[in-house]
N, C-alpha and C. Protein backbone atom coordinates (compact mmCIF):
# COMPACT_ATOMS: atom_id res chain seq x y z
N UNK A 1 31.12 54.38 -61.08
CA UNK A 1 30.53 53.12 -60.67
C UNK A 1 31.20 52.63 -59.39
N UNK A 2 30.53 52.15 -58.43
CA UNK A 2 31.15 51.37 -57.23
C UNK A 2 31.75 50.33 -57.47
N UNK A 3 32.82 49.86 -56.85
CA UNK A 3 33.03 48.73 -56.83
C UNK A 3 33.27 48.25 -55.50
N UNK A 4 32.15 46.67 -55.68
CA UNK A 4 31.63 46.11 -54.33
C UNK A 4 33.30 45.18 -53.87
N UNK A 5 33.26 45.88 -52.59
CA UNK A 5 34.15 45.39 -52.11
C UNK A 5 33.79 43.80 -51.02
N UNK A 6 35.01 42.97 -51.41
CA UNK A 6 34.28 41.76 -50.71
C UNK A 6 35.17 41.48 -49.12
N UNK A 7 34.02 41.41 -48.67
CA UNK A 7 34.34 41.53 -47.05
C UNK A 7 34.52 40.21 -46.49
N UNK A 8 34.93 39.16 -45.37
CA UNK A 8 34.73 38.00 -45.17
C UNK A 8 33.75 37.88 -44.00
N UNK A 9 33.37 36.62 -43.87
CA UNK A 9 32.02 36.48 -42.72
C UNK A 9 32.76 37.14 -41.21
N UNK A 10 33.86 37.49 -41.18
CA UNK A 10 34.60 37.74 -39.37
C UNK A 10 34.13 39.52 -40.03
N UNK A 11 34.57 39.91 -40.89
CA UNK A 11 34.11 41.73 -40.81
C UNK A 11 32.61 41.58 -41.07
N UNK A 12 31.63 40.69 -41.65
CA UNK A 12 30.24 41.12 -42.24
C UNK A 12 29.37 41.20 -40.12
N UNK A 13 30.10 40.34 -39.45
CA UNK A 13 29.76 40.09 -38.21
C UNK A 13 29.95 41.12 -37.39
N UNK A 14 31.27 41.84 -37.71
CA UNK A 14 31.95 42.91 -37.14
C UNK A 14 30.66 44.46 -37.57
N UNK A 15 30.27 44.14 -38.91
CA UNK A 15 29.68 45.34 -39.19
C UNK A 15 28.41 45.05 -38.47
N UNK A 16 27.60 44.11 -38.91
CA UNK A 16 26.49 43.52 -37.81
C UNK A 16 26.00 44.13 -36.78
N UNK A 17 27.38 43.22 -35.61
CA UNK A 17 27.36 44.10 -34.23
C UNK A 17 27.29 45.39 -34.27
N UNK A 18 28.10 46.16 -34.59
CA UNK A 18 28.03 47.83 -34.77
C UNK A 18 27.45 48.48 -35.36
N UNK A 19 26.34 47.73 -36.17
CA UNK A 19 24.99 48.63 -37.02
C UNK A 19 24.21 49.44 -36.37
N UNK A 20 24.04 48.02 -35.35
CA UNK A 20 23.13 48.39 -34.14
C UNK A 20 22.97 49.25 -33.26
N UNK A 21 23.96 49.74 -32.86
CA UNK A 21 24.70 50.60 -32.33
C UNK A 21 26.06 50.90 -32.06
N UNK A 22 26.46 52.30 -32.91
CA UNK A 22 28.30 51.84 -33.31
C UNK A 22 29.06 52.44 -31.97
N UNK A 23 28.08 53.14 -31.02
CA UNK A 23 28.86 53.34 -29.88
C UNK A 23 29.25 52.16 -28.55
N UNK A 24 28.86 50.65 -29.28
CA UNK A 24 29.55 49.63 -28.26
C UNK A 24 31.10 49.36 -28.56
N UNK A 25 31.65 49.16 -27.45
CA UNK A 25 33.07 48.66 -27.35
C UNK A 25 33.75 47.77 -28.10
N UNK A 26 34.77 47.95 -28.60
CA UNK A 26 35.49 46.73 -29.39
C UNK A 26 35.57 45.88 -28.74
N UNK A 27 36.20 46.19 -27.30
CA UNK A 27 36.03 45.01 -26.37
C UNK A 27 34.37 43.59 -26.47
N UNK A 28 33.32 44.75 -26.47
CA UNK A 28 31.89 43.69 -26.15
C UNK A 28 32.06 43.17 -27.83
N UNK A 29 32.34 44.08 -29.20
CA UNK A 29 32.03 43.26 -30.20
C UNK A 29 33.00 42.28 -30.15
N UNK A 30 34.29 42.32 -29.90
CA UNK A 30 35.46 40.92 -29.70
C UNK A 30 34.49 39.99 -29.51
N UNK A 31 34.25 40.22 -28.23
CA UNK A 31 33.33 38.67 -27.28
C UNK A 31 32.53 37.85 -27.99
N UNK A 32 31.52 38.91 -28.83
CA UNK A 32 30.63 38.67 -29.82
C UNK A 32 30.99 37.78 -30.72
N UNK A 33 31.87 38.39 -31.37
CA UNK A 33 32.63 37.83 -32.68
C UNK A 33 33.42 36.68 -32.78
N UNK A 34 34.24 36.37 -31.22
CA UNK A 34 35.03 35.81 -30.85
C UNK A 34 36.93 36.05 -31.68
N UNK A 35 36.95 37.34 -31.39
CA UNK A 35 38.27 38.22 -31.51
C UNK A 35 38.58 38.64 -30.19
N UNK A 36 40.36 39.01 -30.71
CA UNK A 36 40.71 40.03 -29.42
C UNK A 36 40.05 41.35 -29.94
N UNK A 37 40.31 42.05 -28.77
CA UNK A 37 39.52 43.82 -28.98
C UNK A 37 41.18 44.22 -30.09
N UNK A 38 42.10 44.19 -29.93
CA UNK A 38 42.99 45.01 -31.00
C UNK A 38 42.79 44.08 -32.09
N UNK A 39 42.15 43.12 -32.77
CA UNK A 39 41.73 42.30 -34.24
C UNK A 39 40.63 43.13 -34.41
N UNK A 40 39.64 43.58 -33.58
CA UNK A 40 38.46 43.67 -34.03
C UNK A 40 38.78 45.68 -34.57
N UNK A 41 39.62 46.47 -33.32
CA UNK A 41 39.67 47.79 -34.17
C UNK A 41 40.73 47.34 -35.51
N UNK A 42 41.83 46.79 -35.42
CA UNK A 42 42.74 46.44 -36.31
C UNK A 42 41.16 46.39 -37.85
N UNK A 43 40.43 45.66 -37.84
CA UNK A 43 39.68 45.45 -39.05
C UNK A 43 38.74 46.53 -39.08
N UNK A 44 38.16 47.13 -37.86
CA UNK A 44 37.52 48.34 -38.33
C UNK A 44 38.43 49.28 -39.09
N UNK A 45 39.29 49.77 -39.08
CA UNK A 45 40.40 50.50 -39.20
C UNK A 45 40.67 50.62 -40.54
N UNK A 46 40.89 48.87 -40.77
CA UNK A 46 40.68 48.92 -42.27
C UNK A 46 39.54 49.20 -43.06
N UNK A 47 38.12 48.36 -42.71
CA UNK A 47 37.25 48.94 -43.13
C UNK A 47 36.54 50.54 -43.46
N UNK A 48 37.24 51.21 -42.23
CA UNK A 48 37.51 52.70 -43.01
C UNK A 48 37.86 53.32 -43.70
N UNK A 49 39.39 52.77 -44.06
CA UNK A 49 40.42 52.87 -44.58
C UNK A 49 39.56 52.46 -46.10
N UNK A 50 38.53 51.34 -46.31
CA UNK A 50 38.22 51.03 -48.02
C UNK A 50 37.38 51.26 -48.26
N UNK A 51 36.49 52.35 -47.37
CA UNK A 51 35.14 52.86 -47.54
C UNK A 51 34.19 51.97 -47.05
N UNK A 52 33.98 50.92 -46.49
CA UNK A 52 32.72 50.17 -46.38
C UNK A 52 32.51 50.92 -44.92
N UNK A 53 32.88 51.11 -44.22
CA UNK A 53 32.51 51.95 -43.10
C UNK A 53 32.47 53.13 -43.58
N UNK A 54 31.57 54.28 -43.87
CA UNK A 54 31.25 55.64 -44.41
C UNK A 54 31.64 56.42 -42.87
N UNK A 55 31.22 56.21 -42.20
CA UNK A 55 31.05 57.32 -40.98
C UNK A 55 30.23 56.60 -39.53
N UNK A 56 30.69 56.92 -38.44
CA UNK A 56 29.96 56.82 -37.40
C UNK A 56 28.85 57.80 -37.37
N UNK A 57 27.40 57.49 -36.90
CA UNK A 57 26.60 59.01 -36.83
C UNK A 57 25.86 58.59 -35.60
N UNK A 58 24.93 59.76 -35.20
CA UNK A 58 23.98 59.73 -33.97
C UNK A 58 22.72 59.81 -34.67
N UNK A 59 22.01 58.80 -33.90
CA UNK A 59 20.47 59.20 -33.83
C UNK A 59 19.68 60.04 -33.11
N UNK A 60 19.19 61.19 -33.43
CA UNK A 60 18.40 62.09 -32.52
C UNK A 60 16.73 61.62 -32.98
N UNK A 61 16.02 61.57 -31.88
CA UNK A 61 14.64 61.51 -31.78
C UNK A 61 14.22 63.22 -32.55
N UNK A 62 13.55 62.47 -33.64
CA UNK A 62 12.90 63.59 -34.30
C UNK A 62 11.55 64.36 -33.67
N UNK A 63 11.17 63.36 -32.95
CA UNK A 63 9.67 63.95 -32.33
C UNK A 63 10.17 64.80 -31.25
N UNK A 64 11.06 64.45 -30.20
CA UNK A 64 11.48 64.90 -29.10
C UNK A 64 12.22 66.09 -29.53
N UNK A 65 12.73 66.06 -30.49
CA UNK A 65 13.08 67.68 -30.83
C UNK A 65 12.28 68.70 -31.96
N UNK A 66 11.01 68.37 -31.81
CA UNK A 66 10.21 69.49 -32.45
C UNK A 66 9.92 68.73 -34.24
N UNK A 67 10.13 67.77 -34.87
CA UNK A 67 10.28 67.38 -36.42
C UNK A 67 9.43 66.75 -36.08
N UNK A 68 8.31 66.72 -35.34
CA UNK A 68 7.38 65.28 -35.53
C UNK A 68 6.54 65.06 -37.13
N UNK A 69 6.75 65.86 -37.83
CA UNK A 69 6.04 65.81 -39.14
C UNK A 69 6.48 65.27 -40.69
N UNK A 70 6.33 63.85 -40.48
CA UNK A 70 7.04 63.34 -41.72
C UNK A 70 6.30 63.34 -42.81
N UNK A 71 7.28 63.70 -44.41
CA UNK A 71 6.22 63.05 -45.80
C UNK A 71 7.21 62.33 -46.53
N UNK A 72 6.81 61.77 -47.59
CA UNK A 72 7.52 61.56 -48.58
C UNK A 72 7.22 61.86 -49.86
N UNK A 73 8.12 62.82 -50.71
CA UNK A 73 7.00 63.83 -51.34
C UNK A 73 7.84 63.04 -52.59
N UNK A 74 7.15 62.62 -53.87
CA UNK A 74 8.03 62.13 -54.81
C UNK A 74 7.70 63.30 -55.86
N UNK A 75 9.05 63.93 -56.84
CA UNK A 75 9.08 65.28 -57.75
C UNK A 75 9.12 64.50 -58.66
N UNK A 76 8.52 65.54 -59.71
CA UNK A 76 8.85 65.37 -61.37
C UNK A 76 9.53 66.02 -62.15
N UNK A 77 10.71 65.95 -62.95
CA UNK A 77 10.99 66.89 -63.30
C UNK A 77 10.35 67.38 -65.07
N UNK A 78 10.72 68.37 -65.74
CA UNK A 78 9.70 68.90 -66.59
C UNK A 78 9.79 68.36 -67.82
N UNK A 79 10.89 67.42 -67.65
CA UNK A 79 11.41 66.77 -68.83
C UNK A 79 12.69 67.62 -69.86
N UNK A 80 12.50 68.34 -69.61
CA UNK A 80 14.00 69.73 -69.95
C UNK A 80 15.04 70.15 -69.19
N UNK A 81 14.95 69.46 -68.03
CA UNK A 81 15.88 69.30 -66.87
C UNK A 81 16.27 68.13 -66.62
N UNK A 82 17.73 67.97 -66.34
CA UNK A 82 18.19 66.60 -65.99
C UNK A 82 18.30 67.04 -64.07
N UNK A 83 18.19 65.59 -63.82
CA UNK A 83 17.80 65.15 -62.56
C UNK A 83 19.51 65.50 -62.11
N UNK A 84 20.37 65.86 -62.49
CA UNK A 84 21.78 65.96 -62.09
C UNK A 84 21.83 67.28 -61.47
N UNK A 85 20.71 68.39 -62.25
CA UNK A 85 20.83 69.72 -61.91
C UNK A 85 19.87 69.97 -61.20
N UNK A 86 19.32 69.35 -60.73
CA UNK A 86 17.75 69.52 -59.67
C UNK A 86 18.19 68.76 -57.80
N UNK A 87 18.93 67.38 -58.11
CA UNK A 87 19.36 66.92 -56.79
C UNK A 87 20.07 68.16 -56.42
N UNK A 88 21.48 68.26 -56.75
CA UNK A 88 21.98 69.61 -55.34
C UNK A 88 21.33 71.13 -55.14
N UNK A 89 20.35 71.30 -55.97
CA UNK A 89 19.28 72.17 -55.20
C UNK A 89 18.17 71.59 -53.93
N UNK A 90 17.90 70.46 -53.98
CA UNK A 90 17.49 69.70 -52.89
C UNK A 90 18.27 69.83 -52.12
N UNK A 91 19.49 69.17 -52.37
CA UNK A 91 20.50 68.98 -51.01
C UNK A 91 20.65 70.18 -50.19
N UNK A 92 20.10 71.42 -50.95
CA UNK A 92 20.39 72.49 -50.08
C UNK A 92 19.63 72.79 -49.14
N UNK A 93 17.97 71.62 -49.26
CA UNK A 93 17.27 72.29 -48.37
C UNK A 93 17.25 71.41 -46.95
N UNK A 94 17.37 71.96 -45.88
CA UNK A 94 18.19 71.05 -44.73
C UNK A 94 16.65 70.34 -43.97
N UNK A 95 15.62 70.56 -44.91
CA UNK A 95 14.56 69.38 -44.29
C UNK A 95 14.16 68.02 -45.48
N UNK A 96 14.97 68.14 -46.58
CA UNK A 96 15.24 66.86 -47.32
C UNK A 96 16.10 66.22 -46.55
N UNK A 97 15.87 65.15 -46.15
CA UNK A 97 16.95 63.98 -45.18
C UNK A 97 17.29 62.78 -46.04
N UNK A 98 16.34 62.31 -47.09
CA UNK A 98 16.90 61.56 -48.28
C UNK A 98 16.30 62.11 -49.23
N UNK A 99 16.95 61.71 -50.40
CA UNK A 99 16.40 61.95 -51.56
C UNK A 99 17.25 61.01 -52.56
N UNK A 100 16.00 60.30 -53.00
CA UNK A 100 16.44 59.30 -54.01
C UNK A 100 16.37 59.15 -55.66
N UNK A 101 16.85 58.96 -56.81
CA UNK A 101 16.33 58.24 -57.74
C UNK A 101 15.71 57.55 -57.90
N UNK A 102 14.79 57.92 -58.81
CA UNK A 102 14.19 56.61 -59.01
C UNK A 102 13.53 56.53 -60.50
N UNK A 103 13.03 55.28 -60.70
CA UNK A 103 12.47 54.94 -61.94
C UNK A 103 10.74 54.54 -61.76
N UNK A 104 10.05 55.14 -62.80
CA UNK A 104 8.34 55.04 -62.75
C UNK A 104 8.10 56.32 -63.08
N UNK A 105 6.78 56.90 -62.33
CA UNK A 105 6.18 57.83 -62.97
C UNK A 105 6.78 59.35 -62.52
N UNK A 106 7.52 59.29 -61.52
CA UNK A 106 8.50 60.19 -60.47
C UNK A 106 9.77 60.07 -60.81
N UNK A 107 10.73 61.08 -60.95
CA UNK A 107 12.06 61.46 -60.62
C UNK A 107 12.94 61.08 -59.41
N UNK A 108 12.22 61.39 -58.34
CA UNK A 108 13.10 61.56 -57.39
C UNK A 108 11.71 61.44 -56.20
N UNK A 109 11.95 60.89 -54.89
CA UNK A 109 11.55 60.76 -54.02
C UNK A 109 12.38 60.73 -52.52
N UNK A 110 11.91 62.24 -51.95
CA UNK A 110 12.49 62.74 -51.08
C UNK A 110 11.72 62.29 -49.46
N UNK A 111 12.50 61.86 -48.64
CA UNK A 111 12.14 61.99 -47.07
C UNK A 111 12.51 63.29 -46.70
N UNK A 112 11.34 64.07 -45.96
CA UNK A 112 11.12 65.67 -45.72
C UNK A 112 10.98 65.43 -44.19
N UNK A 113 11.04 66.11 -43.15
CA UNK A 113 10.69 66.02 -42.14
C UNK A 113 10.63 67.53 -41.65
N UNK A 114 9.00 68.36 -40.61
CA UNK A 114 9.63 69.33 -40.53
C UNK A 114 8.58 69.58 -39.13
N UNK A 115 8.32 70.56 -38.56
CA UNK A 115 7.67 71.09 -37.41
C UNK A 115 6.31 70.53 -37.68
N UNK A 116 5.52 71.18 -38.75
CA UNK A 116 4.29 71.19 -39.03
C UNK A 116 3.51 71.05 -40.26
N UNK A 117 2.48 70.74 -40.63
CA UNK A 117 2.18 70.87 -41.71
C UNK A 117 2.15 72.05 -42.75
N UNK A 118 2.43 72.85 -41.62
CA UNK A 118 2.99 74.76 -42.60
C UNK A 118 4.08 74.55 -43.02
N UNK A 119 5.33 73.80 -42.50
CA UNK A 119 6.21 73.97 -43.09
C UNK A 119 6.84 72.95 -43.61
N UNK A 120 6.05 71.86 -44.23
CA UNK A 120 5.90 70.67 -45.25
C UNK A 120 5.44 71.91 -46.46
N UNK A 121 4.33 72.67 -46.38
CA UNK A 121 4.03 73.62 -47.30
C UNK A 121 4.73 74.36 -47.63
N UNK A 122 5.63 75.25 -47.07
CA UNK A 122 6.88 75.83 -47.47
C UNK A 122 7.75 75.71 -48.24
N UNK A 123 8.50 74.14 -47.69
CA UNK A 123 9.15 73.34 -48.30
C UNK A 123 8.83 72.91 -49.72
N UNK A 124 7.27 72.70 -50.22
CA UNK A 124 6.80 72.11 -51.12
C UNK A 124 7.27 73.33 -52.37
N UNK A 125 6.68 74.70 -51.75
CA UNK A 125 7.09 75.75 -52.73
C UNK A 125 8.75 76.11 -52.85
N UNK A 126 9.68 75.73 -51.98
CA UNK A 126 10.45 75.79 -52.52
C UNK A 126 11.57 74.73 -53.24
N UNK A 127 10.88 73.32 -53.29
CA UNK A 127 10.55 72.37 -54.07
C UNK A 127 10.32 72.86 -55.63
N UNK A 128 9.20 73.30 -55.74
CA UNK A 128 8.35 73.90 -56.87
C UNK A 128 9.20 74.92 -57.17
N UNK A 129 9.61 75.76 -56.67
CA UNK A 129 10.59 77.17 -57.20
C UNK A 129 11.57 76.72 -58.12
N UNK A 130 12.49 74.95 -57.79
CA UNK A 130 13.54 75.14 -58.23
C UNK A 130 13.35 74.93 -60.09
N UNK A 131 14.42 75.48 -60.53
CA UNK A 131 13.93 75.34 -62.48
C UNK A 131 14.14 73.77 -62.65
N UNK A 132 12.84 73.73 -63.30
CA UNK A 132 13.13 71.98 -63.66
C UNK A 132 12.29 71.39 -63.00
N UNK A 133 11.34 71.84 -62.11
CA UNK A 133 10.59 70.49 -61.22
C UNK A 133 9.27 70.98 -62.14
N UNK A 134 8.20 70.37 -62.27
CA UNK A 134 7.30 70.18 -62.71
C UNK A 134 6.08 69.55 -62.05
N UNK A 135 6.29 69.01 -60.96
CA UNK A 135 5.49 68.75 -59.87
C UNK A 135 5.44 67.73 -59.12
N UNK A 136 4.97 67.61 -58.01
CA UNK A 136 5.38 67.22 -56.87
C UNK A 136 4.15 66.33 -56.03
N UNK A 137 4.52 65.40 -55.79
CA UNK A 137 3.33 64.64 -54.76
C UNK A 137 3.42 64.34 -53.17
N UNK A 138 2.83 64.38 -52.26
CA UNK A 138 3.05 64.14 -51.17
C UNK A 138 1.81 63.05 -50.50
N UNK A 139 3.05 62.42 -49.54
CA UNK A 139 2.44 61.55 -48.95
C UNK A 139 3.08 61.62 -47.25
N UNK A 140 1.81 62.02 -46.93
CA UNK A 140 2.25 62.62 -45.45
C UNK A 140 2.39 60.98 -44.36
N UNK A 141 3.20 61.19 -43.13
CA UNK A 141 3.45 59.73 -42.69
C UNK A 141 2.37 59.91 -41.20
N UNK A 142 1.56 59.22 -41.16
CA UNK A 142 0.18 59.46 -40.23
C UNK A 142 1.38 58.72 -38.41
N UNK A 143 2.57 57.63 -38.58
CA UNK A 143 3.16 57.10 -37.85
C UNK A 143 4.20 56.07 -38.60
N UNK A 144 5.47 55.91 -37.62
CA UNK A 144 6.26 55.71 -38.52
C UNK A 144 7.15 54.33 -37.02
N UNK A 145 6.27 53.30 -37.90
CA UNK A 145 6.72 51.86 -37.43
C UNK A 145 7.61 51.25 -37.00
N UNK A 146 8.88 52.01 -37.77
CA UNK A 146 10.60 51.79 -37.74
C UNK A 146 11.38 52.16 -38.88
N UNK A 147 12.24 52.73 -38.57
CA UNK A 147 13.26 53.14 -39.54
C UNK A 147 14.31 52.97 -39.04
N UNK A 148 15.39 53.62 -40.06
CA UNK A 148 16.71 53.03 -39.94
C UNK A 148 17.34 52.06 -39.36
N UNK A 149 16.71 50.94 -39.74
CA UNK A 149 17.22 49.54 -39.66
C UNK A 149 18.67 49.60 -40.35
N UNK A 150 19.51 48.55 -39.49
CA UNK A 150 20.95 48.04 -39.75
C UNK A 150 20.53 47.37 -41.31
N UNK A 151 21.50 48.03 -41.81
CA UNK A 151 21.93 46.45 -43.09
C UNK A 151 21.98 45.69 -42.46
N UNK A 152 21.26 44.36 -43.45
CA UNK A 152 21.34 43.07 -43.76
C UNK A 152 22.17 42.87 -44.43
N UNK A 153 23.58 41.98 -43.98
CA UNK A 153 24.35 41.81 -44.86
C UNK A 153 24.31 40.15 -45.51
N UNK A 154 24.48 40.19 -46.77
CA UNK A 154 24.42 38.91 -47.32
C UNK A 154 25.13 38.03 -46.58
N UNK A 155 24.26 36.55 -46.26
CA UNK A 155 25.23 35.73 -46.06
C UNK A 155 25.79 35.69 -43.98
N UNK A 156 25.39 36.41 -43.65
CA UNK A 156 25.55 36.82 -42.24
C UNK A 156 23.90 36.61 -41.83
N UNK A 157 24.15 35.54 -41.14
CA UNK A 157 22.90 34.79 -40.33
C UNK A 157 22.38 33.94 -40.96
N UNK A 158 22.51 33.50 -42.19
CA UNK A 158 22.11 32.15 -42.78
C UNK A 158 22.03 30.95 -42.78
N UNK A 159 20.69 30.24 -42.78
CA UNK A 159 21.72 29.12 -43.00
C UNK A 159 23.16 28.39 -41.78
């Protein structure tokens, strides 16, 4: 089980600024925040240090490098398989980009992304191959509005 760690409104601000993009300066988030730049890494630092910062990452344009083809395919499993032994066979396939739990008429609902609609089909069968799935739905993405939005953190901008 997690345990939610409680942050104060000077780090929820700190994470804020750097959602957005974590390659700006401690220096520009200081200004922001109204810190010096060594308070503001001083608390990133920590925030690494207790897990609420997971990782810095990059965004690559999926279209611009050949993935323009999104679905979201939600699996079933057969009911004789637990969902514990079916996720890290997903994880292995490197065009699942999420894959979630979930509760309703589906198991698990995966973000797929791949060249083409041939190889959304591919993917689907080897989806279907693994022991334990029972079947699979797809919902192909015709355009895709916005994603990966920053957390909203509670309490930061309120009010």
């Amino acid at each position: 089980m997690q345990v939610n760690i409680h942050i104060d409104d000077v780090d929820a601000r700190i994470l804020t600024a750097l959602s957005g993009d974590s390659r700006r300066s401690y220096a520009d988030v200081a200004s922001e925040v109204g810190l010096s730049t060594a308070a503001v890494h001083e608390r990133v630092k920590k925030m690494i240090e207790r897990g609420v910062i997971e990782r810095f990452s990059l965004r690559v344009d999926p279209d611009r490098v050949g993935l323009q083809f999104t679905a979201f395919v939600a699996i079933r499993n057969d009911g004789g398989a637990h969902c514990r032994d079916i996720a890290p066979r997903l994880r292995e396939l490197p065009e699942v980009l999420e894959l979630h739990s979930v509760a309703g008429e589906h198991d698990f609902l995966a973000k797929i992304r791949t060249t083409h609609a041939r190889a959304l089909e591919d993917v689907l069968y080897k989806i279907k191959a693994i022991p334990g799935v029972a079947r699979t739905t797809s919902t192909v993405v015709l355009n895709t509005e916005f994603e990966d939005r920053p957390l909203r953190l509670p309490g930061v901008g309120e009010g």
